[in-house]
N, C-alpha and C. Protein backbone atom coordinates (compact mmCIF):
# COMPACT_ATOMS: atom_id res chain seq x y z
N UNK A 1 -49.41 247.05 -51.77
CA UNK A 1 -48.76 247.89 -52.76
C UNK A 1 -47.71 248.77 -52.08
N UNK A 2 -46.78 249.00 -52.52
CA UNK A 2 -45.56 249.99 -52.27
C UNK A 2 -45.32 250.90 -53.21
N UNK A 3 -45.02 252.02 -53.04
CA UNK A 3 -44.28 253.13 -53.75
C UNK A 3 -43.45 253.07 -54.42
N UNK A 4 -43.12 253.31 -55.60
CA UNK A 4 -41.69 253.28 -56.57
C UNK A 4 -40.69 253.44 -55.84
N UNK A 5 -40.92 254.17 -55.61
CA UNK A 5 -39.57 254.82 -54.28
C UNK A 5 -39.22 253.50 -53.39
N UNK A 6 -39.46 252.19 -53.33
CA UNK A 6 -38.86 251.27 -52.47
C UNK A 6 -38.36 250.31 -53.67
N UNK A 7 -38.63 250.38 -54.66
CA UNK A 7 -37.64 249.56 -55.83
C UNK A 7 -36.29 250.66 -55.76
N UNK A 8 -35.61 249.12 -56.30
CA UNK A 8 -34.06 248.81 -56.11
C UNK A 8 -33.70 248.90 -57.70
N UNK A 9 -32.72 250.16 -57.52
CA UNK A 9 -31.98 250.08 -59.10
C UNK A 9 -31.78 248.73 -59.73
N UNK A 10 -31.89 248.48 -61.16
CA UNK A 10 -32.24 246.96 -61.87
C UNK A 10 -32.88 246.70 -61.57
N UNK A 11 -34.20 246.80 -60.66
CA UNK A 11 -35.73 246.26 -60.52
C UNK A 11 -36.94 246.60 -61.45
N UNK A 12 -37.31 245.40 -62.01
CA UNK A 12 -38.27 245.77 -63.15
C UNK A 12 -39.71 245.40 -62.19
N UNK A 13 -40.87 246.66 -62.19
CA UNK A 13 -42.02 246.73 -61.44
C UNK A 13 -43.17 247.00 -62.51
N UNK A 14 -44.37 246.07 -61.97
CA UNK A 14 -45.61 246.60 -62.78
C UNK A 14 -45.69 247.54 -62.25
N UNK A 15 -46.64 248.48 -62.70
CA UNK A 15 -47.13 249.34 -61.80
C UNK A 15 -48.77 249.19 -61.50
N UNK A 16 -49.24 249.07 -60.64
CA UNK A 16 -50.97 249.12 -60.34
C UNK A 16 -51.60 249.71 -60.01
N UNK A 17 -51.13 251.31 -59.36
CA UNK A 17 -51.77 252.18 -59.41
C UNK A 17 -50.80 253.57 -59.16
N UNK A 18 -51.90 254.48 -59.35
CA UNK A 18 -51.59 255.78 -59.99
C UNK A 18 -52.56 256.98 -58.71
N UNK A 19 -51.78 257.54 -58.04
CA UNK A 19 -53.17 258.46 -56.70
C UNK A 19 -52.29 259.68 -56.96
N UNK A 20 -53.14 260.63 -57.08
CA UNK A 20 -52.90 262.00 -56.85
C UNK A 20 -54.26 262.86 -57.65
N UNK A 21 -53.91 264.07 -57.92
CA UNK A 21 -55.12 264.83 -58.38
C UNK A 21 -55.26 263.87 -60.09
N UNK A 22 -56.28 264.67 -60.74
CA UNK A 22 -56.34 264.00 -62.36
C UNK A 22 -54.93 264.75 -63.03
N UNK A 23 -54.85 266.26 -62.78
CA UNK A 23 -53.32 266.62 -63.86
C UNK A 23 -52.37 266.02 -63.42
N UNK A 24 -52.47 265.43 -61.89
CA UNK A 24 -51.03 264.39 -61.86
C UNK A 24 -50.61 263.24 -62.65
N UNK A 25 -52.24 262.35 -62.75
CA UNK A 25 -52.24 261.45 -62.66
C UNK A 25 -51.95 261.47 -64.50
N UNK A 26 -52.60 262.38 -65.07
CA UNK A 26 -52.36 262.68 -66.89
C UNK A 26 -51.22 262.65 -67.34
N UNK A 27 -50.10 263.44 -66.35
CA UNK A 27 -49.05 264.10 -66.48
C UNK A 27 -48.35 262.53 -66.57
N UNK A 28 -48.76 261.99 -65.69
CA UNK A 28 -47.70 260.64 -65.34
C UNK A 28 -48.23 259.64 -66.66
N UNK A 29 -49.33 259.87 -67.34
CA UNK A 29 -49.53 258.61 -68.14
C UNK A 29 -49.11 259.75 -69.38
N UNK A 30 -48.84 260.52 -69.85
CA UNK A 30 -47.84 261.13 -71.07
C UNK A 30 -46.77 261.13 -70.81
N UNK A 31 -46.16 260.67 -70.10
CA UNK A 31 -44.45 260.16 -70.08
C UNK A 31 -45.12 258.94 -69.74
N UNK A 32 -45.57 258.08 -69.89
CA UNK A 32 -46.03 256.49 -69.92
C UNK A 32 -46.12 255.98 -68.67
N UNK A 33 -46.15 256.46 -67.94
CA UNK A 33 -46.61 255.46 -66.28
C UNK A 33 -48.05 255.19 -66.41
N UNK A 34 -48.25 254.25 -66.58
CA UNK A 34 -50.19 253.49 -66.99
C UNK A 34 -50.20 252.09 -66.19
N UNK A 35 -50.98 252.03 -65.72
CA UNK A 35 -51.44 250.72 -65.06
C UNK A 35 -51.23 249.49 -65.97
N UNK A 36 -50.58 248.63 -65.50
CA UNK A 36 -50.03 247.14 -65.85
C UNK A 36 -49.01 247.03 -66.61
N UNK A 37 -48.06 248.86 -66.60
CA UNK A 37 -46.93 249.22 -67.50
C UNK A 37 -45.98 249.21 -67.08
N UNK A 38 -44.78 248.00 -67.91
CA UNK A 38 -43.40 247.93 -66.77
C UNK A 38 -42.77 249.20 -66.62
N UNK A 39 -42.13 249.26 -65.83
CA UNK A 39 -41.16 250.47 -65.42
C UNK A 39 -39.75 249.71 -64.68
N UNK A 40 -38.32 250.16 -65.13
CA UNK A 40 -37.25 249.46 -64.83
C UNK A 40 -36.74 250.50 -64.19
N UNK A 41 -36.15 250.36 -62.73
CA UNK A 41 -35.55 251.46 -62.52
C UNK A 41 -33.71 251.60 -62.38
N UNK A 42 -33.52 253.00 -63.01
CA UNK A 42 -32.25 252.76 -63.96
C UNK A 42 -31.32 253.09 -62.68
N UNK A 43 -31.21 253.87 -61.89
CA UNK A 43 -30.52 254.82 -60.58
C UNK A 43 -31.13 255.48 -59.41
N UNK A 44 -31.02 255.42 -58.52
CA UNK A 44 -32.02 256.40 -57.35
C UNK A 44 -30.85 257.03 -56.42
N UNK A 45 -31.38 258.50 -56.71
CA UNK A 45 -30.57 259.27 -55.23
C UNK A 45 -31.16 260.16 -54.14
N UNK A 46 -31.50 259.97 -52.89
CA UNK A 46 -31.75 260.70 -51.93
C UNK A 46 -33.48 260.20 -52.78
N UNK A 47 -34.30 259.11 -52.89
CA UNK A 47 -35.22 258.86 -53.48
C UNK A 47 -35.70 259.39 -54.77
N UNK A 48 -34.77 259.87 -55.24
CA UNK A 48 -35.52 260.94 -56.88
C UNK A 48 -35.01 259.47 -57.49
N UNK A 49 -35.87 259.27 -58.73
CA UNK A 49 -35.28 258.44 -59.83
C UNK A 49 -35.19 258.82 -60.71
N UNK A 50 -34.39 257.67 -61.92
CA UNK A 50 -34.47 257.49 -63.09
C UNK A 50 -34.68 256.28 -63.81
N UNK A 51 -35.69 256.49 -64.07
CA UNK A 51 -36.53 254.89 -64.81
C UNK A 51 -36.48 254.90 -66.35
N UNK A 52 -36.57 253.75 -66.51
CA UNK A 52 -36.80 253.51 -68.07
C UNK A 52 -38.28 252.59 -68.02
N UNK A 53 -38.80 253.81 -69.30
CA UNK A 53 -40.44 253.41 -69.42
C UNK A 53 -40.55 253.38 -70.99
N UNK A 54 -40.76 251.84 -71.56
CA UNK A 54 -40.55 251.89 -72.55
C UNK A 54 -39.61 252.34 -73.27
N UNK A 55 -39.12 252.92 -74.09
CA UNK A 55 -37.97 253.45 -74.55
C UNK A 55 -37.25 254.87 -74.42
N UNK A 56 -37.97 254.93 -72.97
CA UNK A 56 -37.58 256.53 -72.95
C UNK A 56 -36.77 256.39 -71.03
N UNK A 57 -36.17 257.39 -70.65
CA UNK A 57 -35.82 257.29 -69.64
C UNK A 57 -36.14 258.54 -68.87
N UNK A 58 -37.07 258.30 -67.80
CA UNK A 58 -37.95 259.87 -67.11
C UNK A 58 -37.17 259.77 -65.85
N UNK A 59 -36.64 260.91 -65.59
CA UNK A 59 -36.46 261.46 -64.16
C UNK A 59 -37.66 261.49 -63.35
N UNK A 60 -37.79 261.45 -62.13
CA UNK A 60 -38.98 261.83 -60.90
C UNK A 60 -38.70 262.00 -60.12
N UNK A 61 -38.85 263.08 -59.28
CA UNK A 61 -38.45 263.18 -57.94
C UNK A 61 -39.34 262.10 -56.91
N UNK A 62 -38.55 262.50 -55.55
CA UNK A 62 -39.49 261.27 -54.19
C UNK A 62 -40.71 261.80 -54.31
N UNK A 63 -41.38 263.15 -53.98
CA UNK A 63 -42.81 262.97 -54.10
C UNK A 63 -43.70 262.53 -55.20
N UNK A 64 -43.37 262.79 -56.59
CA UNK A 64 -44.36 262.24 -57.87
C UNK A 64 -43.67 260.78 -57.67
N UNK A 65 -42.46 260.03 -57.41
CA UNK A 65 -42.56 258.77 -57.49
C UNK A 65 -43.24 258.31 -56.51
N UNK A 66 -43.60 258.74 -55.09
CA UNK A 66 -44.43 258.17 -54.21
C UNK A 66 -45.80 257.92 -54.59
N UNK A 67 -46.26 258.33 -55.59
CA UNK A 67 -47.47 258.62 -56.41
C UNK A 67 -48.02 257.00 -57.25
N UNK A 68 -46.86 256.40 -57.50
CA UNK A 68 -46.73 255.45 -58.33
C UNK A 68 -46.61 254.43 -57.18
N UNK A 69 -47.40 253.07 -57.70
CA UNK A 69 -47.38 252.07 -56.90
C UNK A 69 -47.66 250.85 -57.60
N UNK A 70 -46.58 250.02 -57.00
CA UNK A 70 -46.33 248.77 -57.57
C UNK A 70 -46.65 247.50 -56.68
C-alpha cells in the first residue's frame, strides 16, 4: 500500500485503508474517503491535494493525505 500522496494528478485510486486516531479517521469518511471508494486526483502542490470524491472536490493537505492508502 502507498499513500495518496504518491498518486499522480488524473490518477484514479481505490482506497484500502484509512490509519490515524477514530476523529481522523470519521472526519475523512464525512467528506467520503471509505474503504473500496474511488478517489481521482484532480492537482497536487508541494504534496497537498485536490481530489474528486464522488461529486465533490476535497482539498487535503500532505499529512491527512498520508493517512489515506491505496
Amino acid at each position: 500500500m502507498m499513500p495518496l500522496t504518491m498518486a499522480k494528478p488524473g490518477e484514479t485510486v481505490v482506497i484500502r485503508r484509512i490509519t490515524g486516531r477514530d476523529e481522523t479517521r470519521r472526519r475523512l469518511a464525512e467528506l467520503g474517503f471509505v474503504v473500496d471508494g474511488a478517489v481521482t486526483v484532480v492537482s497536487e502542490a508541494a504534496g497537498n491535494l485536490i481530489l474528486q470524491v464522488k461529486e465533490s472536490r476535497v482539498a487535503l493537505d500532505k499529512p491527512l493525505a498520508c493517512r489515506v492508502q491505496f
